[in-house]
PDB file of N, CA and C in Angstrom:
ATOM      1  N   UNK A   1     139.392 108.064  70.027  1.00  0.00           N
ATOM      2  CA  UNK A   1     138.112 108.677  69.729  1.00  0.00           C
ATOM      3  C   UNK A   1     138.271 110.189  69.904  1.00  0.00           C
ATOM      4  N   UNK A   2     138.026 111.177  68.574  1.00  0.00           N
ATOM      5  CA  UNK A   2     138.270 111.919  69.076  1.00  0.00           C
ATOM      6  C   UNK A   2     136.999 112.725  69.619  1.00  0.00           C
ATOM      7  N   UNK A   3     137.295 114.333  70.270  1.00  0.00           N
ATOM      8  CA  UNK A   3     136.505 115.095  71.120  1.00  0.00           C
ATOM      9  C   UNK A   3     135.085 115.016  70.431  1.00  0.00           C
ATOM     10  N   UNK A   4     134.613 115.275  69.327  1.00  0.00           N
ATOM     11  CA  UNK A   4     133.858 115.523  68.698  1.00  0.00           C
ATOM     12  C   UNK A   4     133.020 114.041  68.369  1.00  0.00           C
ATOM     13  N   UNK A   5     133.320 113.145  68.706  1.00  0.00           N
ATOM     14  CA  UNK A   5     132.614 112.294  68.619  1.00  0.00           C
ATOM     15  C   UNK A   5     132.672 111.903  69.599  1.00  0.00           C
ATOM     16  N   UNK A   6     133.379 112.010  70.898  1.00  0.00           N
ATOM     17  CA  UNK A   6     132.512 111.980  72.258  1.00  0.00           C
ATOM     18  C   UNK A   6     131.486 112.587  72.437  1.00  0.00           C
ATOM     19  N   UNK A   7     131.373 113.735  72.223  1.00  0.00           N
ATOM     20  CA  UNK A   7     129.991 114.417  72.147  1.00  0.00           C
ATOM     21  C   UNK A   7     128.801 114.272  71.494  1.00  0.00           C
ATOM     22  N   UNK A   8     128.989 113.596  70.157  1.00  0.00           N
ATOM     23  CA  UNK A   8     128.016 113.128  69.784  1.00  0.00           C
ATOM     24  C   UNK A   8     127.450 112.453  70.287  1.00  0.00           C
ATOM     25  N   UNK A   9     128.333 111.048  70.691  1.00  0.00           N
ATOM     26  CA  UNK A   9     127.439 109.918  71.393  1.00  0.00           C
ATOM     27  C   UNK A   9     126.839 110.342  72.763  1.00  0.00           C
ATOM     28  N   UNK A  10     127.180 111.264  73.642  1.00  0.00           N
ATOM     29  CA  UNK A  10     126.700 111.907  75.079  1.00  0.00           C
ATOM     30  C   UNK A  10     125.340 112.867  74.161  1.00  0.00           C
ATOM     31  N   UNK A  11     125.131 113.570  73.156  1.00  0.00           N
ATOM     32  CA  UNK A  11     124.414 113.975  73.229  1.00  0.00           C
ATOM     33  C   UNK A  11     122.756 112.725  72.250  1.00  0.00           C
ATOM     34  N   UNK A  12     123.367 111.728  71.896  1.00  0.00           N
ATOM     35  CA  UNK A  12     122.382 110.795  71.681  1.00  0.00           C
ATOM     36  C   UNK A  12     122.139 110.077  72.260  1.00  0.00           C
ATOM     37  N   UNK A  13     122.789 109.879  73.450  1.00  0.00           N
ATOM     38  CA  UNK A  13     122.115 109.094  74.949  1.00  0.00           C
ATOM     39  C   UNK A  13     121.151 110.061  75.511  1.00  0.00           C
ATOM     40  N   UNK A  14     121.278 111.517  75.721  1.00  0.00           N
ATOM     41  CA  UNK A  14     120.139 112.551  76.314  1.00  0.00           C
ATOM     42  C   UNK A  14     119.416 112.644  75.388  1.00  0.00           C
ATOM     43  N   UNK A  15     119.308 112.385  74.115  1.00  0.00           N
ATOM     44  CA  UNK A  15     118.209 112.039  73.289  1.00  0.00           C
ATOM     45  C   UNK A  15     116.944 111.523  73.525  1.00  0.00           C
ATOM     46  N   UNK A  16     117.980 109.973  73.514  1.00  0.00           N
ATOM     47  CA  UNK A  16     117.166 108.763  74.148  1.00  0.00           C
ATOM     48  C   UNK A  16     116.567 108.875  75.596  1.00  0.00           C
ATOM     49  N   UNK A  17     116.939 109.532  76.551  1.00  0.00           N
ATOM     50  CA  UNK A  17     116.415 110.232  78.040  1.00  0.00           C
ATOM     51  C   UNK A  17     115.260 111.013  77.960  1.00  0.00           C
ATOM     52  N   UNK A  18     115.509 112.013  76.806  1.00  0.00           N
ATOM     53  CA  UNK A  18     114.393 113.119  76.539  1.00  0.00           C
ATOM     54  C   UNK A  18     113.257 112.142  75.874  1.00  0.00           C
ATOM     55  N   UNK A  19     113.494 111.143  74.900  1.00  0.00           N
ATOM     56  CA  UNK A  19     112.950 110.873  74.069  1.00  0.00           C
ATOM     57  C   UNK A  19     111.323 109.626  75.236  1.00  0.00           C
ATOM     58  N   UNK A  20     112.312 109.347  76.061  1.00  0.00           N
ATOM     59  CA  UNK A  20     111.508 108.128  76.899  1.00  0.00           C
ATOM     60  C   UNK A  20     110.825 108.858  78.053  1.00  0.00           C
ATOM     61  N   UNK A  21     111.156 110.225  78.490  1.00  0.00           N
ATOM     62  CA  UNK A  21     110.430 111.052  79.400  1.00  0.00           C
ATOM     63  C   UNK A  21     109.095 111.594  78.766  1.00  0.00           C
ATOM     64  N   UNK A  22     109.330 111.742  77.539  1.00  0.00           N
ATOM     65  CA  UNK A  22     108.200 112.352  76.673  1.00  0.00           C
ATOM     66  C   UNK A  22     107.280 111.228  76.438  1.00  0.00           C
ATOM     67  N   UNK A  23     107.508 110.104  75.948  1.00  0.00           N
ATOM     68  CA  UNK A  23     106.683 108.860  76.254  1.00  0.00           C
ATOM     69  C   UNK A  23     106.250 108.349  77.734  1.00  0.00           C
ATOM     70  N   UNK A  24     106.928 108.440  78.366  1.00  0.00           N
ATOM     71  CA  UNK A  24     105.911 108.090  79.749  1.00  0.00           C
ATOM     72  C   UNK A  24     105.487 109.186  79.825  1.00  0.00           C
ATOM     73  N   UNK A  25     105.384 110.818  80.034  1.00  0.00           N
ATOM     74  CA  UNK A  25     104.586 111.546  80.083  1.00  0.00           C
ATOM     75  C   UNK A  25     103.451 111.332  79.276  1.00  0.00           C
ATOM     76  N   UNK A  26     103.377 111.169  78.146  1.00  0.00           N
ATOM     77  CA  UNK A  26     102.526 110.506  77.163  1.00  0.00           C
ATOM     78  C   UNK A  26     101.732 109.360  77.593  1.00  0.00           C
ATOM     79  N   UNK A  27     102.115 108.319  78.358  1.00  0.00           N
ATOM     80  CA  UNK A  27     101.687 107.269  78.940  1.00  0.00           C
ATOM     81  C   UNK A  27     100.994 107.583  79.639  1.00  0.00           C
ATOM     82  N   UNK A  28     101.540 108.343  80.810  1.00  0.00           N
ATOM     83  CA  UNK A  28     100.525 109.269  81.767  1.00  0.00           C
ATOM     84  C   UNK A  28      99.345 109.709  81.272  1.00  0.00           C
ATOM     85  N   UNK A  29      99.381 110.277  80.523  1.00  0.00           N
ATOM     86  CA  UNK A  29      98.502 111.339  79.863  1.00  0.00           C
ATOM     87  C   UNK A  29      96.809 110.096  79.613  1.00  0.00           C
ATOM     88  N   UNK A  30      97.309 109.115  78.907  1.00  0.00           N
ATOM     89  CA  UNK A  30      96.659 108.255  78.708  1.00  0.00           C
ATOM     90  C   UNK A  30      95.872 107.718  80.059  1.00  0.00           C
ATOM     91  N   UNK A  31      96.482 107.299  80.638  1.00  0.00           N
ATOM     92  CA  UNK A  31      96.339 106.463  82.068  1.00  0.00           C
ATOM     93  C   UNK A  31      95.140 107.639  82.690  1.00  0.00           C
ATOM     94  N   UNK A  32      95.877 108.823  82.412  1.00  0.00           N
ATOM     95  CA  UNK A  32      94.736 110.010  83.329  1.00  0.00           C
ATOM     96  C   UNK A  32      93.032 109.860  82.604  1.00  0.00           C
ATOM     97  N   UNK A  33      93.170 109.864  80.950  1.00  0.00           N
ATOM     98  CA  UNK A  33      92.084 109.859  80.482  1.00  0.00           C
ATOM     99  C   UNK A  33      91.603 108.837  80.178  1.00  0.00           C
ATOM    100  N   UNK A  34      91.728 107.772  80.725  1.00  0.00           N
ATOM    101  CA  UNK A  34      91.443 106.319  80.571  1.00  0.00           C
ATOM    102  C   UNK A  34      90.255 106.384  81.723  1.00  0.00           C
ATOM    103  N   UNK A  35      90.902 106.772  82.613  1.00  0.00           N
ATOM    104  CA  UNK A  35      89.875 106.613  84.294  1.00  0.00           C
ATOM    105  C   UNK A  35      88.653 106.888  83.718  1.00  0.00           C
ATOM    106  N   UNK A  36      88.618 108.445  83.122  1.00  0.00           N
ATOM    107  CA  UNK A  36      87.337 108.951  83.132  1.00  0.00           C
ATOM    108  C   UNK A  36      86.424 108.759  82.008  1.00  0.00           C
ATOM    109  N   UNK A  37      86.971 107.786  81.155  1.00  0.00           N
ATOM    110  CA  UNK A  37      86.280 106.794  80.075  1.00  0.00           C
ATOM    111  C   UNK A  37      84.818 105.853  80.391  1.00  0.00           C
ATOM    112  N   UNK A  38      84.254 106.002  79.823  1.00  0.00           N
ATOM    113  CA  UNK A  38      82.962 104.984  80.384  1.00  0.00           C
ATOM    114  C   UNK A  38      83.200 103.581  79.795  1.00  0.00           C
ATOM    115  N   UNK A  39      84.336 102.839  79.722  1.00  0.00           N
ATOM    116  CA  UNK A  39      84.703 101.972  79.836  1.00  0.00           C
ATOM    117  C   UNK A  39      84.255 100.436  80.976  1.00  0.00           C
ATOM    118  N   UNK A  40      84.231  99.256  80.874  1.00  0.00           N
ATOM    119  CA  UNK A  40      84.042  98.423  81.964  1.00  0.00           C
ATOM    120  C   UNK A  40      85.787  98.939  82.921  1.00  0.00           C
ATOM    121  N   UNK A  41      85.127  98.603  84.172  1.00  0.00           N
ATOM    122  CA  UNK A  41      85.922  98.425  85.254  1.00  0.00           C
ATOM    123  C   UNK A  41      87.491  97.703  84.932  1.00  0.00           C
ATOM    124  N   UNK A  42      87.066  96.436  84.347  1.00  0.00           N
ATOM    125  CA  UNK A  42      87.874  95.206  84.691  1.00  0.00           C
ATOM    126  C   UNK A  42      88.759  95.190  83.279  1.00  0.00           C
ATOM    127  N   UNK A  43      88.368  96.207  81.955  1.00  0.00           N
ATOM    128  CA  UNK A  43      89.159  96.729  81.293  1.00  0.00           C
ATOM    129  C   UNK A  43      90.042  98.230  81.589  1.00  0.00           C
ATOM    130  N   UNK A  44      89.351  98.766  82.007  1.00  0.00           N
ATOM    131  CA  UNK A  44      90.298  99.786  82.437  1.00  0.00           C
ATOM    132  C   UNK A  44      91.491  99.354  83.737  1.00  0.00           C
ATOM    133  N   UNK A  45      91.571  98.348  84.451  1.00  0.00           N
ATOM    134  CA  UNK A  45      92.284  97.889  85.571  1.00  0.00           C
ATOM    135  C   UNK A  45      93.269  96.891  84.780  1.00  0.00           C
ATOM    136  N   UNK A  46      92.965  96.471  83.622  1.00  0.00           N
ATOM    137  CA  UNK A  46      93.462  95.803  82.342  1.00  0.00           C
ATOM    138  C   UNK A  46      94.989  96.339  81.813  1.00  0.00           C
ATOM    139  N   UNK A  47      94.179  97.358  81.253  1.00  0.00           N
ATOM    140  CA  UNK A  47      95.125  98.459  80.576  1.00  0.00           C
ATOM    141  C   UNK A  47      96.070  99.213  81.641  1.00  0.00           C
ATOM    142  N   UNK A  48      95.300  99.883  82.620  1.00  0.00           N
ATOM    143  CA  UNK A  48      96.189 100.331  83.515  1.00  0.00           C
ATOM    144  C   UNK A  48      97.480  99.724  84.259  1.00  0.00           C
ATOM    145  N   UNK A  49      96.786  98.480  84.387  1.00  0.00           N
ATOM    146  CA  UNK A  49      98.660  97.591  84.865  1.00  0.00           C
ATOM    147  C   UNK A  49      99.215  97.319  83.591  1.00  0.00           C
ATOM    148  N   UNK A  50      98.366  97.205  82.440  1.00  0.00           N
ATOM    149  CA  UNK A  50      99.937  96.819  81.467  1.00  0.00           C
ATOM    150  C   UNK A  50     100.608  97.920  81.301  1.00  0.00           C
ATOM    151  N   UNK A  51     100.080  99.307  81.213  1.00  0.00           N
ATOM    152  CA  UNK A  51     100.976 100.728  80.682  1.00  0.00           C
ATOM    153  C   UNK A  51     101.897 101.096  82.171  1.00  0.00           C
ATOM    154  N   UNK A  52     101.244 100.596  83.397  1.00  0.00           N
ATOM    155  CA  UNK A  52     102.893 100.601  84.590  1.00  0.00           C
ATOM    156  C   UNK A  52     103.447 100.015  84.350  1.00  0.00           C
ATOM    157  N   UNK A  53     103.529  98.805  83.998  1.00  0.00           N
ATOM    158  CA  UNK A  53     104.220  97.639  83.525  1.00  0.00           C
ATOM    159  C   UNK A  53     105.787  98.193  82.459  1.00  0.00           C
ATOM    160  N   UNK A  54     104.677  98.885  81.777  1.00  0.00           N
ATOM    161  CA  UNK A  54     105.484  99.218  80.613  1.00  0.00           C
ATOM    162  C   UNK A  54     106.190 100.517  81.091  1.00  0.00           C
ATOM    163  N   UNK A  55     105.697 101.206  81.887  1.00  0.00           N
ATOM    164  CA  UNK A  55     106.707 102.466  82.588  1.00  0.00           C
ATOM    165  C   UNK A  55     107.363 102.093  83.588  1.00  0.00           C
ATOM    166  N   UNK A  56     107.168 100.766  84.037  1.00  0.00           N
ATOM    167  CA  UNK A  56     108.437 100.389  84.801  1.00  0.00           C
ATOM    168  C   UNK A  56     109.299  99.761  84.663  1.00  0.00           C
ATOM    169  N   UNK A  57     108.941  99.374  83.354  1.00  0.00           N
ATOM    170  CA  UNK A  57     110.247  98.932  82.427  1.00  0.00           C
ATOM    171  C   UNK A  57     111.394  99.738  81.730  1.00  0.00           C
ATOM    172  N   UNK A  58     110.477 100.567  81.550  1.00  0.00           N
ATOM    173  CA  UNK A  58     111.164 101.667  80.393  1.00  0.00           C
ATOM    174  C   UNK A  58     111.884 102.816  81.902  1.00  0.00           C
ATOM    175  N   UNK A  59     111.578 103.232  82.863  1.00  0.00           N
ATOM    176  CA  UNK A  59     112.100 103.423  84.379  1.00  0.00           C
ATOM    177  C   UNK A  59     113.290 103.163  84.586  1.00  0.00           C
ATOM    178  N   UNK A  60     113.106 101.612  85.078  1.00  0.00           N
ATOM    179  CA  UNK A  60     114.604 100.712  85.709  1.00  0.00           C
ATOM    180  C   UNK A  60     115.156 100.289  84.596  1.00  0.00           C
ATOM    181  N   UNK A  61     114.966 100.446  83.456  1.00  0.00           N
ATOM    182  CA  UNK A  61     115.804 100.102  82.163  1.00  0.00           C
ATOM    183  C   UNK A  61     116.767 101.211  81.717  1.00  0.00           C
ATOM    184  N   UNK A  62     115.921 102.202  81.687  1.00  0.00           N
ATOM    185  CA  UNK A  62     117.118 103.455  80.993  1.00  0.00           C
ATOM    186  C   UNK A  62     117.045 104.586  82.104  1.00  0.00           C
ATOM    187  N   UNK A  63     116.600 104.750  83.479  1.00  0.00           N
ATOM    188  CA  UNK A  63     116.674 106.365  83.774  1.00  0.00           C
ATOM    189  C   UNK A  63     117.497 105.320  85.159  1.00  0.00           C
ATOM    190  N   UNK A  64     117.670 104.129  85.226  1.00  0.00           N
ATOM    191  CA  UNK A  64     118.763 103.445  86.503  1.00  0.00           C
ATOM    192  C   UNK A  64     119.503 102.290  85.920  1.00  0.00           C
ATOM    193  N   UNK A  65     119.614 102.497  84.451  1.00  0.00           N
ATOM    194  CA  UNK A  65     121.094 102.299  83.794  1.00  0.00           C
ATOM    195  C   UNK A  65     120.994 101.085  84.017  1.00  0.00           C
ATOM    196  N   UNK A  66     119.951 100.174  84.101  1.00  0.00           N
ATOM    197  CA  UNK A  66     120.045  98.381  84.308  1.00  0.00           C
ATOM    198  C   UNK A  66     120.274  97.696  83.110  1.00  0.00           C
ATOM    199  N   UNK A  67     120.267  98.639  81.654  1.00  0.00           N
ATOM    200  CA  UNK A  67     120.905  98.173  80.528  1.00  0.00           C
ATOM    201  C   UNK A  67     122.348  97.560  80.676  1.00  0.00           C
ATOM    202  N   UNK A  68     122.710  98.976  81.034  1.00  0.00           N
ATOM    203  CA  UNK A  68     124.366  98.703  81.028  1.00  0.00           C
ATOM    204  C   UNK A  68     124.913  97.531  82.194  1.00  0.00           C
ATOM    205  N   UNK A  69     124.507  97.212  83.183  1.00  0.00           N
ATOM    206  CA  UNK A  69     124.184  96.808  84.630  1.00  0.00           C
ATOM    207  C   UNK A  69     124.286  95.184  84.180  1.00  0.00           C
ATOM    208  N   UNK A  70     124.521  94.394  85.231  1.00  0.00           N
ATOM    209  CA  UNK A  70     124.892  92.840  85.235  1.00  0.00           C
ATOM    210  C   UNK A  70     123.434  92.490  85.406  1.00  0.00           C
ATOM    211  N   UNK A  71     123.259  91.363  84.930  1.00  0.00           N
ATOM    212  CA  UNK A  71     121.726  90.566  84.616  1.00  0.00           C
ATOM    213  C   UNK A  71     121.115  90.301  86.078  1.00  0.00           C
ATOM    214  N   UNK A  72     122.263  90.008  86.994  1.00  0.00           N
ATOM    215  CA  UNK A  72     121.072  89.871  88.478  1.00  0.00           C
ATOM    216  C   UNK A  72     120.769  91.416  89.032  1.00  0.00           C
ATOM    217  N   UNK A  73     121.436  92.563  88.357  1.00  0.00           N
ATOM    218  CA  UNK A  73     120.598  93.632  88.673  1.00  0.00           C
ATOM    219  C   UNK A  73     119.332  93.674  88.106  1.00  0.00           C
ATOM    220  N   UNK A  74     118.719  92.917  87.100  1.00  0.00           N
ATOM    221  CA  UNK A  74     117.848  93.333  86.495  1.00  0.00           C
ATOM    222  C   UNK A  74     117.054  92.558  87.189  1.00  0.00           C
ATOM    223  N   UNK A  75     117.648  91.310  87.255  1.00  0.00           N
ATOM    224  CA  UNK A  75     116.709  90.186  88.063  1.00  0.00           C
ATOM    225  C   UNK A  75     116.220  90.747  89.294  1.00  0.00           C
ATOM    226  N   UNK A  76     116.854  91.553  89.672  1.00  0.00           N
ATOM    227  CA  UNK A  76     115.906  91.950  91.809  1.00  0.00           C
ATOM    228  C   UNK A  76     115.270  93.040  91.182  1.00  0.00           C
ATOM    229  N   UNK A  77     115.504  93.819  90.445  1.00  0.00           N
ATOM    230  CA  UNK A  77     114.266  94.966  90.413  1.00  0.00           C
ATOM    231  C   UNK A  77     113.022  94.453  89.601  1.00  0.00           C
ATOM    232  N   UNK A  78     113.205  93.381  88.664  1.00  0.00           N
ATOM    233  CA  UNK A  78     111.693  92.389  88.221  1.00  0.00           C
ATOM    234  C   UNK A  78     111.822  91.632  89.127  1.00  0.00           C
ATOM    235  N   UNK A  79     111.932  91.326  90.175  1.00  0.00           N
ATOM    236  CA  UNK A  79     111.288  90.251  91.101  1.00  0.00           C
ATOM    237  C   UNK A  79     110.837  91.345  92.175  1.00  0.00           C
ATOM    238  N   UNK A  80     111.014  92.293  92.505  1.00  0.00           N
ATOM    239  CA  UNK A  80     110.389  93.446  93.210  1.00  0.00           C
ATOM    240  C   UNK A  80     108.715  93.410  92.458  1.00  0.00           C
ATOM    241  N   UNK A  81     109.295  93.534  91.127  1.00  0.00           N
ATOM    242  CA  UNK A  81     107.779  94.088  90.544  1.00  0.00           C
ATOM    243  C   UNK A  81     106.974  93.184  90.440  1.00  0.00           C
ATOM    244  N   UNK A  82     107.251  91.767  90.380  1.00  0.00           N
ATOM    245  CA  UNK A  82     106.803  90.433  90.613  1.00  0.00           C
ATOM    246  C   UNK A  82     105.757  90.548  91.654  1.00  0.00           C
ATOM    247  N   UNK A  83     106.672  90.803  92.905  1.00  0.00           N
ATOM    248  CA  UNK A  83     106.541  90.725  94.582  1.00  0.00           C
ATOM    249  C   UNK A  83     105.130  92.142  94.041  1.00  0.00           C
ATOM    250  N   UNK A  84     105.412  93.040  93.831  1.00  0.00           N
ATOM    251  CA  UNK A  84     104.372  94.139  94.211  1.00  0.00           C
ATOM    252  C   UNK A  84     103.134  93.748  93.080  1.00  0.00           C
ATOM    253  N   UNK A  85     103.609  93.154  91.770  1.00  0.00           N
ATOM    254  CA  UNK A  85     102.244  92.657  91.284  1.00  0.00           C
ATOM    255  C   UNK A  85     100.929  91.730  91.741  1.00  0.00           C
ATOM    256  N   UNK A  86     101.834  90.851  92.380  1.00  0.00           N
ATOM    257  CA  UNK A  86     101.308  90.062  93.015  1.00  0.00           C
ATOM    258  C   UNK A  86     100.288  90.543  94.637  1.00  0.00           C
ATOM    259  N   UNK A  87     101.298  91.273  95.003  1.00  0.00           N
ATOM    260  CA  UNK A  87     100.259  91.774  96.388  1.00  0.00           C
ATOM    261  C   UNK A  87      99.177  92.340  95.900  1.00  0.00           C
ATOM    262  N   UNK A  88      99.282  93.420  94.952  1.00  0.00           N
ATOM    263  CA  UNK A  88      98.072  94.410  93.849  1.00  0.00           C
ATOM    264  C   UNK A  88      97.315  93.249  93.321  1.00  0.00           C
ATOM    265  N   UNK A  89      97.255  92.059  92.938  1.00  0.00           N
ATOM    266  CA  UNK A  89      96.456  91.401  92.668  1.00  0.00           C
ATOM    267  C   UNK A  89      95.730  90.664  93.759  1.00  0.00           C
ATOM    268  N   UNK A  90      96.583  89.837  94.375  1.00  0.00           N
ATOM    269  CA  UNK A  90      95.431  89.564  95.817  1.00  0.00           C
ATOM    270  C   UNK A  90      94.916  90.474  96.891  1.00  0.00           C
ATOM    271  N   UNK A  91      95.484  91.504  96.680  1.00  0.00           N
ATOM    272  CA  UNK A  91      94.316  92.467  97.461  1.00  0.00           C
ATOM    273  C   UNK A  91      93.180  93.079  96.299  1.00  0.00           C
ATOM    274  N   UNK A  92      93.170  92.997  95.488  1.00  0.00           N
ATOM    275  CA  UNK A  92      92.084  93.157  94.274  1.00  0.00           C
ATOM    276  C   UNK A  92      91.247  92.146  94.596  1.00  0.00           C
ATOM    277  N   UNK A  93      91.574  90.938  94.579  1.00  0.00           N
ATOM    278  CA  UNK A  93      90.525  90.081  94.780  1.00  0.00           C
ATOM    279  C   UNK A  93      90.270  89.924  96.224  1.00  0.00           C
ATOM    280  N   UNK A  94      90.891  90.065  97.569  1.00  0.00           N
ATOM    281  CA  UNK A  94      90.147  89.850  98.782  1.00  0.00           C
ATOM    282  C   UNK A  94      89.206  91.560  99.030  1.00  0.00           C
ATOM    283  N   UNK A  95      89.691  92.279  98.402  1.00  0.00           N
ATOM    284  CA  UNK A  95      88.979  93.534  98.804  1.00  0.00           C
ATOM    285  C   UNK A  95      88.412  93.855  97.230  1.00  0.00           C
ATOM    286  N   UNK A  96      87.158  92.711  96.808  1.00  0.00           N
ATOM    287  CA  UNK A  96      86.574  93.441  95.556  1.00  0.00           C
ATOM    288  C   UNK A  96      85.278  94.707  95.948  1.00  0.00           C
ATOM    289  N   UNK A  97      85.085  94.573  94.153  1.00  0.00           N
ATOM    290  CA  UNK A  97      84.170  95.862  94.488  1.00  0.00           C
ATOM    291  C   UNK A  97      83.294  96.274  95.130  1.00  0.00           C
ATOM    292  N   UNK A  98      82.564  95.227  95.628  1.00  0.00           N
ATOM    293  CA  UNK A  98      81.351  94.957  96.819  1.00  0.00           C
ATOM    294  C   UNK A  98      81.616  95.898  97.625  1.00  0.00           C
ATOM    295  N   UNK A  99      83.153  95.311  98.493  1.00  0.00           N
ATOM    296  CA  UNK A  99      83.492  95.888  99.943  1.00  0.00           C
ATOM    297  C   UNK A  99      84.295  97.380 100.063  1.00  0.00           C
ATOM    298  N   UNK A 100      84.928  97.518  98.690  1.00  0.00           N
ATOM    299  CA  UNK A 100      85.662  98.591  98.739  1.00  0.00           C
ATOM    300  C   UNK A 100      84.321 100.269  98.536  1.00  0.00           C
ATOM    301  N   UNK A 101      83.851  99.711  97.683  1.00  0.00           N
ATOM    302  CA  UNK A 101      82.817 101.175  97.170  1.00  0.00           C
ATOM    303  C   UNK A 101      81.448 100.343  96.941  1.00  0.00           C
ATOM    304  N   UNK A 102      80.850 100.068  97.956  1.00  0.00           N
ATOM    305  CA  UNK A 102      79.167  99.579  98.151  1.00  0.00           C
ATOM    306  C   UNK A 102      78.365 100.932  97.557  1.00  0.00           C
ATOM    307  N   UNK A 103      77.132  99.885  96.871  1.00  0.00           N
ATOM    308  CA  UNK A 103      76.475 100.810  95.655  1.00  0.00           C
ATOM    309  C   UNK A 103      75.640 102.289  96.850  1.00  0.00           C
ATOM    310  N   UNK A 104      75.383 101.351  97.728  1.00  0.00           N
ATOM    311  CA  UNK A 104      74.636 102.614  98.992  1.00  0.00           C
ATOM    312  C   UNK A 104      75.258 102.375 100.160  1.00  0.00           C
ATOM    313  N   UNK A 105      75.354 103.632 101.260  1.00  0.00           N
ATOM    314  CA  UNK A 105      75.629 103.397 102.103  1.00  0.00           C
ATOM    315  C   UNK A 105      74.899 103.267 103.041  1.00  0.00           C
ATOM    316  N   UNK A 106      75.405 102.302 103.912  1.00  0.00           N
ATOM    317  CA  UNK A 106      74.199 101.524 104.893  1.00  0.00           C
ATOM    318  C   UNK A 106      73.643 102.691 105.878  1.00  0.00           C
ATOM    319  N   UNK A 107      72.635 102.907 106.639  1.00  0.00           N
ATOM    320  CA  UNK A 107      72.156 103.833 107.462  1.00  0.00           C
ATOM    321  C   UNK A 107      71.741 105.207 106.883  1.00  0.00           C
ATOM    322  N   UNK A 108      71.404 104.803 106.112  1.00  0.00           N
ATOM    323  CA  UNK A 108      71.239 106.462 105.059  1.00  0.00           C
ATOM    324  C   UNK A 108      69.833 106.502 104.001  1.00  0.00           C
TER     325      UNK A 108
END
């Protein structure tokens, strides 16, 4: 292979780096102006875990190289996200909206 086409391919992998930083920034961007949407609650909490979902895929996929990486690497960092989806969901439901942000506060 020669020099010149090593470089090519190194500079279309930082492509693909630049290209997926600019999309989750983008993602972000969304996620920020989603909050302040007059949207229901239980759609915006909707959307918001699928677009982490999707930035923590696109994350541990290409910016910690779990492409290139053996399949039980991929397997413990989705069973992490498993493990943390799961806690984010049952504390959603033992701490709903009632208890977390009550419409008044008591003594007032």
């Amino acid at each position: 292979m020669s020099e010149l086409e090593v470089l090519k391919a190194e500079n279309n992998r930082y492509y693909a780096f630049v290209n997926l930083a600019l999309i989750l920034a983008a993602v972000t961007g969304i996620e920020l102006v989603l909050v302040y949407l007059p949207f229901p609650t239980t759609l915006i909490f909707t959307v918001l875990i699928s677009l982490s979902l999707f930035k923590f895929v696109g994350v541990v996929a290409w910016f910690m190289h779990l492409i290139y990486d053996k399949l039980i690497l991929t397997m413990a960092f989705g069973t992490g996200m498993i493990i943390a989806f799961g806690t984010y969901t049952a504390l959603l439901f033992l701490l709903g909206g009632d208890m977390v942000a009550p419409q008044e506060i008591p003594g007032r």
